[in-house]
N, C-alpha and C. Protein backbone atom coordinates (compact mmCIF):
# COMPACT_ATOMS: atom_id res chain seq x y z
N UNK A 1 0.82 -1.18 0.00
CA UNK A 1 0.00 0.00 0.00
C UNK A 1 0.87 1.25 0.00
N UNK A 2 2.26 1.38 0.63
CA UNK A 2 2.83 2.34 0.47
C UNK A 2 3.50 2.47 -0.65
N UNK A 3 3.65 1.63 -1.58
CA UNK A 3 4.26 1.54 -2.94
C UNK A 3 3.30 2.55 -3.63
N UNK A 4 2.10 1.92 -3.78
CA UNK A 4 1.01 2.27 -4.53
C UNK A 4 0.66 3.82 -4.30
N UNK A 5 0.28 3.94 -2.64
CA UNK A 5 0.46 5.44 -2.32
C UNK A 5 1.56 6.22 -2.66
N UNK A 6 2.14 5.89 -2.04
CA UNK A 6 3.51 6.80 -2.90
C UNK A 6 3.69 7.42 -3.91
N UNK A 7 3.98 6.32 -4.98
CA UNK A 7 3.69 6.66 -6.63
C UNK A 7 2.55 7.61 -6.76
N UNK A 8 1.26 7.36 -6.17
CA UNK A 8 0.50 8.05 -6.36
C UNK A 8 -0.07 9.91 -6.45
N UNK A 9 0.69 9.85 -4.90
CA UNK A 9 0.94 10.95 -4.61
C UNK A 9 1.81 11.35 -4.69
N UNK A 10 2.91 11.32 -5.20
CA UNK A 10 4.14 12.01 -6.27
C UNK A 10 3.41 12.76 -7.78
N UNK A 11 2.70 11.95 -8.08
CA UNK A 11 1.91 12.37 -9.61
C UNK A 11 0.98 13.22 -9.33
N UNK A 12 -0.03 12.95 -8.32
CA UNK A 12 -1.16 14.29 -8.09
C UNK A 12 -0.77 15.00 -7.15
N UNK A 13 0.13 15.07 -6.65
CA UNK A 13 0.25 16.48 -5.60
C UNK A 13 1.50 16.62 -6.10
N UNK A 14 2.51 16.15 -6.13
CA UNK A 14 3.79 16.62 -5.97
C UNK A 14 4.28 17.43 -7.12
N UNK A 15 4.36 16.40 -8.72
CA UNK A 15 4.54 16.85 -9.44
C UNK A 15 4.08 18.15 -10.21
N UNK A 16 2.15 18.16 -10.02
CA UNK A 16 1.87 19.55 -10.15
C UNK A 16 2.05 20.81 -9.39
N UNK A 17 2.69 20.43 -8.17
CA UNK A 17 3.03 21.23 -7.26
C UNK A 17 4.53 22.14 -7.47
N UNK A 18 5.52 21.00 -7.80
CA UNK A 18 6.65 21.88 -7.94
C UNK A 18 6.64 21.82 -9.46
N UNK A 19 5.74 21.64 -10.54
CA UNK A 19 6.16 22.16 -11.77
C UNK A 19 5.22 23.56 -12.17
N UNK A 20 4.06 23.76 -11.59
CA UNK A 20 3.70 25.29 -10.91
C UNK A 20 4.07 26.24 -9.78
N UNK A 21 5.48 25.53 -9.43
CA UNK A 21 5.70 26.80 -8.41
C UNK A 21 7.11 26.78 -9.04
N UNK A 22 8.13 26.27 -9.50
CA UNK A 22 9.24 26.39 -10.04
C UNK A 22 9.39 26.38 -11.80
N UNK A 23 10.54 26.53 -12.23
CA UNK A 23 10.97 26.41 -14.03
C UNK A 23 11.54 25.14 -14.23
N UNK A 24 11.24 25.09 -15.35
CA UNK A 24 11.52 23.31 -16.20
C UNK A 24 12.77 22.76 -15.45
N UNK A 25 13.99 23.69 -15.34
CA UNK A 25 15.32 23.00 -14.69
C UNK A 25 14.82 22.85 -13.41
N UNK A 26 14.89 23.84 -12.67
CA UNK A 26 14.94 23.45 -11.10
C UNK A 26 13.65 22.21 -10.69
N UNK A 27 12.86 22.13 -11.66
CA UNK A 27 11.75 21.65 -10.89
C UNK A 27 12.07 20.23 -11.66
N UNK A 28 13.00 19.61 -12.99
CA UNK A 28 13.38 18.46 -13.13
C UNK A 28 14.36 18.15 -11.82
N UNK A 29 15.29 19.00 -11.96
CA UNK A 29 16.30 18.31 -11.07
C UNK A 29 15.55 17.89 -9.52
N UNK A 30 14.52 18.94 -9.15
CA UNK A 30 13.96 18.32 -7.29
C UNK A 30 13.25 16.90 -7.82
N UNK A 31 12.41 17.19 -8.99
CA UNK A 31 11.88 15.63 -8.87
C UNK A 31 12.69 14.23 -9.48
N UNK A 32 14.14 14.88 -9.83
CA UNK A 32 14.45 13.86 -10.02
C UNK A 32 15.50 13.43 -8.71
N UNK A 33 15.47 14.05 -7.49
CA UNK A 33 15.71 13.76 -6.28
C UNK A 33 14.74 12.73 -5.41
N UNK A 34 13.37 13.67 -5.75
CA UNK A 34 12.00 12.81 -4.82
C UNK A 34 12.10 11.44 -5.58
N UNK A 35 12.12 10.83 -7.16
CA UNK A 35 12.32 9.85 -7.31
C UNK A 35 13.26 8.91 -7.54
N UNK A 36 14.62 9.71 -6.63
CA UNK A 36 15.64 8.78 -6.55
C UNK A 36 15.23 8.43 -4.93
N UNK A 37 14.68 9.00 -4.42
CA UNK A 37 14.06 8.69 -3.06
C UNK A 37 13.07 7.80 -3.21
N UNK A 38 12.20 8.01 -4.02
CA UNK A 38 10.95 6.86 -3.91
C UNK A 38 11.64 5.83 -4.60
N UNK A 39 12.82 5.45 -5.37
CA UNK A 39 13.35 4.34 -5.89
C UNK A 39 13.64 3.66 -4.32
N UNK A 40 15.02 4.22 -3.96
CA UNK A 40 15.46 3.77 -2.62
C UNK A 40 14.10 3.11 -1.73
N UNK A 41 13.06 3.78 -1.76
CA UNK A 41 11.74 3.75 -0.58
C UNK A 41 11.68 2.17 -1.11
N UNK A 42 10.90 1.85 -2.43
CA UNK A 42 10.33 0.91 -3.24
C UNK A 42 11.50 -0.35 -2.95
N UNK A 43 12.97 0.33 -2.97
CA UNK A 43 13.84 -0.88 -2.73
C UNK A 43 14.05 -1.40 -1.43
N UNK A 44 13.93 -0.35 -0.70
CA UNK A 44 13.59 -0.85 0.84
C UNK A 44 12.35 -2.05 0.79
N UNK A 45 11.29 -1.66 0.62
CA UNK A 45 9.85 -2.04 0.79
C UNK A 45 10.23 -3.76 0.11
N UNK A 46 10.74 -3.71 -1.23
CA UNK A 46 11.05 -5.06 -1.67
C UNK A 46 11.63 -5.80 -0.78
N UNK A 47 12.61 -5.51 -0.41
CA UNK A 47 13.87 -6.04 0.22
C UNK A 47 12.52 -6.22 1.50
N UNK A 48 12.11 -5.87 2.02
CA UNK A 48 11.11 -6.15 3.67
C UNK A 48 10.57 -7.51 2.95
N UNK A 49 9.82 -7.13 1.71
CA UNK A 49 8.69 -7.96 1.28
C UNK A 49 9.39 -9.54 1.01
N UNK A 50 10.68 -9.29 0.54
CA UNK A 50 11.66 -10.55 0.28
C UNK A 50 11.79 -11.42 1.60
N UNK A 51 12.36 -10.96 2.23
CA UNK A 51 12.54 -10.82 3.90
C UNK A 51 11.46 -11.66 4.37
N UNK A 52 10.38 -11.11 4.28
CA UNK A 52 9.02 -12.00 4.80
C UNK A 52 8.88 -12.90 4.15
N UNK A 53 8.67 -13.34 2.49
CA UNK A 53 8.28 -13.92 2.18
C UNK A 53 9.42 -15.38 2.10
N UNK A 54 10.20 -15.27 2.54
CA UNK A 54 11.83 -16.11 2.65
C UNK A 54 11.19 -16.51 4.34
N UNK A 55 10.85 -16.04 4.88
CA UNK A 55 10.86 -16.24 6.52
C UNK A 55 9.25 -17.16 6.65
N UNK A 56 8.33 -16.55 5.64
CA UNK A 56 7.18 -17.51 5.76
C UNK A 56 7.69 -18.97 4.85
N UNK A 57 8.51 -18.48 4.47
CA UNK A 57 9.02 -20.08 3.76
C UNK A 57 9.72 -21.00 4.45
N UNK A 58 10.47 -20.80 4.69
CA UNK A 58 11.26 -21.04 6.34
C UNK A 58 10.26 -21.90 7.24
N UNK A 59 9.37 -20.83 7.31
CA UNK A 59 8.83 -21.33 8.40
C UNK A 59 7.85 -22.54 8.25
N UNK A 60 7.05 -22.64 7.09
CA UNK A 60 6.82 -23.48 6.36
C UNK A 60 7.33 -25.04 6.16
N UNK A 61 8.22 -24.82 6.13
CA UNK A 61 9.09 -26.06 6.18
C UNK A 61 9.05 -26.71 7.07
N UNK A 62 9.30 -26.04 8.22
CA UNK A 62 9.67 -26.54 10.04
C UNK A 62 8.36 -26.76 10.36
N UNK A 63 7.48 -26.53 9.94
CA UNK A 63 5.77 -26.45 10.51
C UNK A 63 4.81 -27.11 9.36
N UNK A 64 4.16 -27.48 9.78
CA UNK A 64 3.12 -28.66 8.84
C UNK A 64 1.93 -27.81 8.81
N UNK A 65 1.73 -26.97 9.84
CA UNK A 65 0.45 -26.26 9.69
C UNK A 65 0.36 -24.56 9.30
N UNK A 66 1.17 -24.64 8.23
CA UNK A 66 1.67 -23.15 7.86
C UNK A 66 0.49 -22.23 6.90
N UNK A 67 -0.25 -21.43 8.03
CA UNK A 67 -1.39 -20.77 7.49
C UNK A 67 -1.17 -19.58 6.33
N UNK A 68 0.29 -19.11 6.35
CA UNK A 68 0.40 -18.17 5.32
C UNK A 68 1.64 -18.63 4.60
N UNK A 69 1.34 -19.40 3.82
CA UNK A 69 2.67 -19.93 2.58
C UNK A 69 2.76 -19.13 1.45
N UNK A 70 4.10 -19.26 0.69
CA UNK A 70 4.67 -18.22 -0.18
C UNK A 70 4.00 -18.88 -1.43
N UNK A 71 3.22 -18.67 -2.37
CA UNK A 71 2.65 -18.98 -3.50
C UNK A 71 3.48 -18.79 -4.71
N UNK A 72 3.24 -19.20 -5.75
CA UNK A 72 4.14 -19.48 -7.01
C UNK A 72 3.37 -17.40 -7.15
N UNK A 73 2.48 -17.31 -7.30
CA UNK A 73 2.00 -15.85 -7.40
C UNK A 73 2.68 -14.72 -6.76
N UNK A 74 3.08 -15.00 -5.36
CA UNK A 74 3.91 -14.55 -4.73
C UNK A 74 5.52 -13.93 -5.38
N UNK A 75 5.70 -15.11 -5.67
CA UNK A 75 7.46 -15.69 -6.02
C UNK A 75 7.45 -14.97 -7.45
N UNK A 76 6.42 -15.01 -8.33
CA UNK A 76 6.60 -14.52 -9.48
C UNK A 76 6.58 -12.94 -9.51
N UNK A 77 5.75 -12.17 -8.81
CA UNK A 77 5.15 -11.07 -8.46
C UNK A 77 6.31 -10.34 -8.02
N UNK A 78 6.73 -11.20 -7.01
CA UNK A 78 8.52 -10.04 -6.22
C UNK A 78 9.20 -10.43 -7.55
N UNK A 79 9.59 -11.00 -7.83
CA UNK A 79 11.00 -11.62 -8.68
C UNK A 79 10.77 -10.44 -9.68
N UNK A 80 9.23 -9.98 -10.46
CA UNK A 80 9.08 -8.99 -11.42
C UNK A 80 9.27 -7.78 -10.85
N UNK A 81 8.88 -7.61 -9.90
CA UNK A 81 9.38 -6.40 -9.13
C UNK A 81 10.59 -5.90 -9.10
N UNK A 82 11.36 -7.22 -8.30
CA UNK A 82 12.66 -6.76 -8.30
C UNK A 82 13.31 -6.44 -9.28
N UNK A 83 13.43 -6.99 -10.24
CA UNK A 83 13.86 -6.89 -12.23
C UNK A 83 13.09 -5.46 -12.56
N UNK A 84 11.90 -4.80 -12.38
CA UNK A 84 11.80 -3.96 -12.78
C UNK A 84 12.47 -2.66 -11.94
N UNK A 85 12.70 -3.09 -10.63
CA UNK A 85 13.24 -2.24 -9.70
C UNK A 85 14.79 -1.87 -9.92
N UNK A 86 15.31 -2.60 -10.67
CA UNK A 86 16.49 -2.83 -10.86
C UNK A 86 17.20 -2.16 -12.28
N UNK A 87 15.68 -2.51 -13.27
CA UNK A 87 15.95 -1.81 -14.54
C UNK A 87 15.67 -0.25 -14.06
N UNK A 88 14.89 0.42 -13.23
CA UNK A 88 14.92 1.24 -12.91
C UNK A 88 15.96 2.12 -12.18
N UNK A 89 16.65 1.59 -11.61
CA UNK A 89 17.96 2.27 -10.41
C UNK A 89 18.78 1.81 -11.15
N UNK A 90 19.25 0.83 -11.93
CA UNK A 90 21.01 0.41 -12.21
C UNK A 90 20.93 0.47 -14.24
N UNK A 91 19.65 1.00 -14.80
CA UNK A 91 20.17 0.78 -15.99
C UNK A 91 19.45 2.26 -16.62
N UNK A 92 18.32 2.31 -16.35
CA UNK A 92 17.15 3.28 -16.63
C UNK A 92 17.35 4.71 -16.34
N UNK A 93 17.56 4.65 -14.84
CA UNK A 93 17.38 5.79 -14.48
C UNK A 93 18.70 6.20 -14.10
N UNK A 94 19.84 6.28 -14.20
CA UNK A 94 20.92 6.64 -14.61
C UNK A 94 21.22 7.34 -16.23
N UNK A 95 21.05 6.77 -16.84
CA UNK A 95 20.70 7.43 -18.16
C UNK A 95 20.00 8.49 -18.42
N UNK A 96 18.57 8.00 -17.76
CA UNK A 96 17.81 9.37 -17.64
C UNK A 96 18.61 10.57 -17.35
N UNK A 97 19.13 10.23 -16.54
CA UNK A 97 19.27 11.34 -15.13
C UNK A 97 21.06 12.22 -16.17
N UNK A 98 21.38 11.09 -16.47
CA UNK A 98 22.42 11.80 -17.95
C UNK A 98 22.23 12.73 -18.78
N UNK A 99 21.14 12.39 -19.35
CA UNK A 99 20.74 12.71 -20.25
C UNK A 99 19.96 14.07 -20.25
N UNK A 100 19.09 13.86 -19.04
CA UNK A 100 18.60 14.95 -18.34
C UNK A 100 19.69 16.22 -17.95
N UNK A 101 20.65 15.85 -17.65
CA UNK A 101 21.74 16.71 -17.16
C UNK A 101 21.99 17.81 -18.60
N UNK A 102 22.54 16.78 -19.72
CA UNK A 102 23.03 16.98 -21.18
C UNK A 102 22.19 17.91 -21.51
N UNK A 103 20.49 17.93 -21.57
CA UNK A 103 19.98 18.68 -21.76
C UNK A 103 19.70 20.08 -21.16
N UNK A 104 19.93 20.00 -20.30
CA UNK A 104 20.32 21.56 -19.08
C UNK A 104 21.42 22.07 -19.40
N UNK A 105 22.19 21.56 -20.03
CA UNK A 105 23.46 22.17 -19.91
C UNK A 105 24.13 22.78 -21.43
N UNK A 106 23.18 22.26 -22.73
CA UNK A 106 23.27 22.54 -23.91
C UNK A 106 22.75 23.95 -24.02
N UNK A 107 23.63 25.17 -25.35
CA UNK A 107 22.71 25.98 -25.13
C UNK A 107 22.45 26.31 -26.10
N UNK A 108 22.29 25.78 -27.38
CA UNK A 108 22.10 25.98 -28.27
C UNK A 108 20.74 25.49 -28.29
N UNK A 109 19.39 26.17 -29.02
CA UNK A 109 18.20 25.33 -29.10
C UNK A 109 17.67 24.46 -29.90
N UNK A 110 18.44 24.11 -30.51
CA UNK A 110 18.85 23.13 -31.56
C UNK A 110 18.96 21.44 -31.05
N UNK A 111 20.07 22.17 -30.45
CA UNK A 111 20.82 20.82 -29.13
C UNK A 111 20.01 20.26 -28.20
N UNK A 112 19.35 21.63 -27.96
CA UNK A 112 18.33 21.39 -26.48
C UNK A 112 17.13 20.81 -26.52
N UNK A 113 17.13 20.75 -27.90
CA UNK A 113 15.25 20.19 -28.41
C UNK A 113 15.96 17.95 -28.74
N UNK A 114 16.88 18.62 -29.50
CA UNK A 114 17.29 16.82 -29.66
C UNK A 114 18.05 16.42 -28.03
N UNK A 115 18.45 16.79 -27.28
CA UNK A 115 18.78 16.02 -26.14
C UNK A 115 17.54 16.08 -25.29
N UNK A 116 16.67 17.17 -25.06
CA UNK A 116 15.40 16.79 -24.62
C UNK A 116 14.80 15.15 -25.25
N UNK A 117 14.71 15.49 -26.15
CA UNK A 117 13.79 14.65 -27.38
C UNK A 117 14.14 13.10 -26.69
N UNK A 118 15.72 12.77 -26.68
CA UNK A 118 16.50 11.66 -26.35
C UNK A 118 16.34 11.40 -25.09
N UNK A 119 15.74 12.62 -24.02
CA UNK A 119 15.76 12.45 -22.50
C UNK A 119 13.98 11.88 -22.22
N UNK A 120 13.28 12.79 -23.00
CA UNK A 120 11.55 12.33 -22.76
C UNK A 120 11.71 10.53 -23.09
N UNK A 121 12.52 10.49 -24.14
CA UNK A 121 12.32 9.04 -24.49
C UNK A 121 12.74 7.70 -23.79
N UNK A 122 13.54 8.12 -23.00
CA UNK A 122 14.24 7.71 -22.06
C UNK A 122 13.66 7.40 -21.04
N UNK A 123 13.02 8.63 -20.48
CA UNK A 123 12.08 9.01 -19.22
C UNK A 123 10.99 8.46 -19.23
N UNK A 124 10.32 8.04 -20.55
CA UNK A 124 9.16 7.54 -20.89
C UNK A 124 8.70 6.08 -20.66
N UNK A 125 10.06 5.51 -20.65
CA UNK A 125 10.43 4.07 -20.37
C UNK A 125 10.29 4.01 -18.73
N UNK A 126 11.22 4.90 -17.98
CA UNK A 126 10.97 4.75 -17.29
C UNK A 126 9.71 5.13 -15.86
N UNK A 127 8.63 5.92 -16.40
CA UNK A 127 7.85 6.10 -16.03
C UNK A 127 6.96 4.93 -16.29
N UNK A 128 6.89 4.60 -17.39
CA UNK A 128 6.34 3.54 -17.61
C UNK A 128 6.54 1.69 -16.92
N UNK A 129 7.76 2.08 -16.50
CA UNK A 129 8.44 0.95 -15.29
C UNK A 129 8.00 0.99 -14.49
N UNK A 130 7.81 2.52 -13.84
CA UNK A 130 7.63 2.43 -12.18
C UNK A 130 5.83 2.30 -12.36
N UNK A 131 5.37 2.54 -13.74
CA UNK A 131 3.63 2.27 -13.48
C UNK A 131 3.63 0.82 -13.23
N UNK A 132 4.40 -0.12 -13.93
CA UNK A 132 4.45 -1.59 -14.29
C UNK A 132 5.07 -2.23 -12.53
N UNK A 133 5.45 -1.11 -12.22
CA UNK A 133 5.78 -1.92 -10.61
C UNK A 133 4.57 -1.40 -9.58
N UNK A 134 3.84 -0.72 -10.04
CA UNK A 134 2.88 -0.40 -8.93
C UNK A 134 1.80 -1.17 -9.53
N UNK A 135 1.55 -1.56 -10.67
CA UNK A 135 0.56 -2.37 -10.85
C UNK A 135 1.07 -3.84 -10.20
N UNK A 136 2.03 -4.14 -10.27
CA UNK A 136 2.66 -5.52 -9.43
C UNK A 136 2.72 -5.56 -7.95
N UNK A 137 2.92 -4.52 -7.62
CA UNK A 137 3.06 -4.65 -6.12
C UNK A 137 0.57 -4.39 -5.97
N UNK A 138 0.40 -3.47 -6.82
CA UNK A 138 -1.15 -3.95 -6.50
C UNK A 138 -1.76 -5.16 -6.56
N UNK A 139 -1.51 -5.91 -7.66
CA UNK A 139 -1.29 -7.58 -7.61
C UNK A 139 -0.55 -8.42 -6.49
N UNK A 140 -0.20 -7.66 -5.96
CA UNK A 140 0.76 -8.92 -4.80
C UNK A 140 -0.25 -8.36 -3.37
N UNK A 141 -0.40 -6.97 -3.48
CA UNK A 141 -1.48 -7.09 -2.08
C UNK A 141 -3.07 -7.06 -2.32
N UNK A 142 -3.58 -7.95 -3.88
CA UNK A 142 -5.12 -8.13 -3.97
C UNK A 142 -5.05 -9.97 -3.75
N UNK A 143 -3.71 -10.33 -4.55
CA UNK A 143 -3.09 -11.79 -3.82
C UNK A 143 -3.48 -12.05 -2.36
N UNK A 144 -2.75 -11.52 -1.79
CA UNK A 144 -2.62 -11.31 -0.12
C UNK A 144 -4.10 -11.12 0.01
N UNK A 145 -4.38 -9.97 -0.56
CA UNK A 145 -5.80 -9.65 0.40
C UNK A 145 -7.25 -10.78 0.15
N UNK A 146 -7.21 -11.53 -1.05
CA UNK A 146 -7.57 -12.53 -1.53
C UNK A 146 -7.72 -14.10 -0.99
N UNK A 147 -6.20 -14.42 -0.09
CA UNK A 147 -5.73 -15.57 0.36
C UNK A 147 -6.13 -15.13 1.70
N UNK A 148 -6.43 -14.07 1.94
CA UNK A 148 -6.00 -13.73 3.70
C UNK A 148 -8.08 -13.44 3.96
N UNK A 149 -8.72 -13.34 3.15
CA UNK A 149 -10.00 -13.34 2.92
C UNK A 149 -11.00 -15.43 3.02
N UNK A 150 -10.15 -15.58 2.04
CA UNK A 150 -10.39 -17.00 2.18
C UNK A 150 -10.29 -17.66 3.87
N UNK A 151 -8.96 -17.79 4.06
CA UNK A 151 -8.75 -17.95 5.35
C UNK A 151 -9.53 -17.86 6.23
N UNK A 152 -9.74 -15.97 6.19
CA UNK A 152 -10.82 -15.81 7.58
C UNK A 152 -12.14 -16.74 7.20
N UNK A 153 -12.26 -16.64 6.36
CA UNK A 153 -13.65 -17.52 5.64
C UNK A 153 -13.94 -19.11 6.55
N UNK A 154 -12.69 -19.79 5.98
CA UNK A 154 -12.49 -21.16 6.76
C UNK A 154 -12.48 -20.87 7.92
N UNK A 155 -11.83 -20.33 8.90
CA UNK A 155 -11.57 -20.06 9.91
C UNK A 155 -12.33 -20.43 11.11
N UNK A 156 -13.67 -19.52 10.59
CA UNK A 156 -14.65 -19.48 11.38
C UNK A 156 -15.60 -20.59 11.21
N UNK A 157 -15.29 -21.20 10.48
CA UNK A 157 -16.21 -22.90 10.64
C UNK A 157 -17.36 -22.76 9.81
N UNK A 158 -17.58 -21.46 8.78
CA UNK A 158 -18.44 -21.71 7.83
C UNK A 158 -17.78 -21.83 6.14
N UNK A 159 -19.03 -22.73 5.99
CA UNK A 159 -18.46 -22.92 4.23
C UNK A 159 -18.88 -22.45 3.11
N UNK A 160 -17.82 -21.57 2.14
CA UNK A 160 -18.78 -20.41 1.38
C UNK A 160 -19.58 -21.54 0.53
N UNK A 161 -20.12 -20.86 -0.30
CA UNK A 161 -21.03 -21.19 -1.65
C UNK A 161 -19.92 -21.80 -2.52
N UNK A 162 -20.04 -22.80 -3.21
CA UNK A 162 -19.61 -23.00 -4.51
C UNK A 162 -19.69 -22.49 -5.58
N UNK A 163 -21.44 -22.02 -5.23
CA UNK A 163 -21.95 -21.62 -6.90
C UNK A 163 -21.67 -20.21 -7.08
């Protein structure tokens, strides 16, 4: 949920916030601070989510009656995460953030329209990553919220409907 929030509120408050109160440079370079921060946040959050889901496995093993096991849905869900988390911080957004520079610093408007041009395209990818990881991490907690629904279901000693 804080993945999802996050992202979220970076796009409707933040971004219209400092790209109406500041100019194209200053207000790329702060947000491209807030989302070297929300990268770090997202890599934290994985790394927890890894963490748990390694420890319910674990535990799993040692215990026969393991009410919250790691699902192939699970396992697939982080693993895409992490790969997109990764194309994001170690391949993606380094470039961007190059490229982005290149274009601030050209002054010819010539220059500045084709290194823009090369930076949106760039950027585009990776915006489009971090949508593709918040739709995954929303899939991993409708998973959860799904399995953890069932449960209470059994739980209580009644049996849903089939039909």
């Amino acid at each position: 949920m804080l993945w999802v929030g996050g992202l979220f509120m970076i796009i409707a408050v933040v971004i219209p916030a400092v790209f109406n109160s500041f100019g194209m440079e200053p207000a790329g370079r702060f947000l491209r601070r807030v989302f070297d921060g929300y990268s770090l946040f997202t890599l934290g959050i994985l790394l927890f989510l890894m963490m748990m889901a390694g420890t319910r496995y674990w535990y799993g093993l040692s215990s026969s009656h393991n009410q919250f096991p790691v699902t192939r849905t699970d396992v697939i869900l982080l693993v895409c995460m992490m790969i997109t988390t990764g194309l994001v911080m170690g391949v993606l957004g380094p470039k961007a953030i190059a490229l982005q520079e290149q274009a601030f610093e050209t002054v010819s408007q010539v220059e500045k329209k084709v290194a823009y041009d090369q930076f949106f395209r760039v950027h585009m990818i990776v915006r489009a990553l971090h949508l593709i990881n918040v739709g995954l991490a929303a899939g991993l907690l409708i998973s959860k919220l799904r399995r953890g629904l069932s449960l209470s279901d059994l739980s209580d000693g009644t049996l849903r409907n089939a039909s």
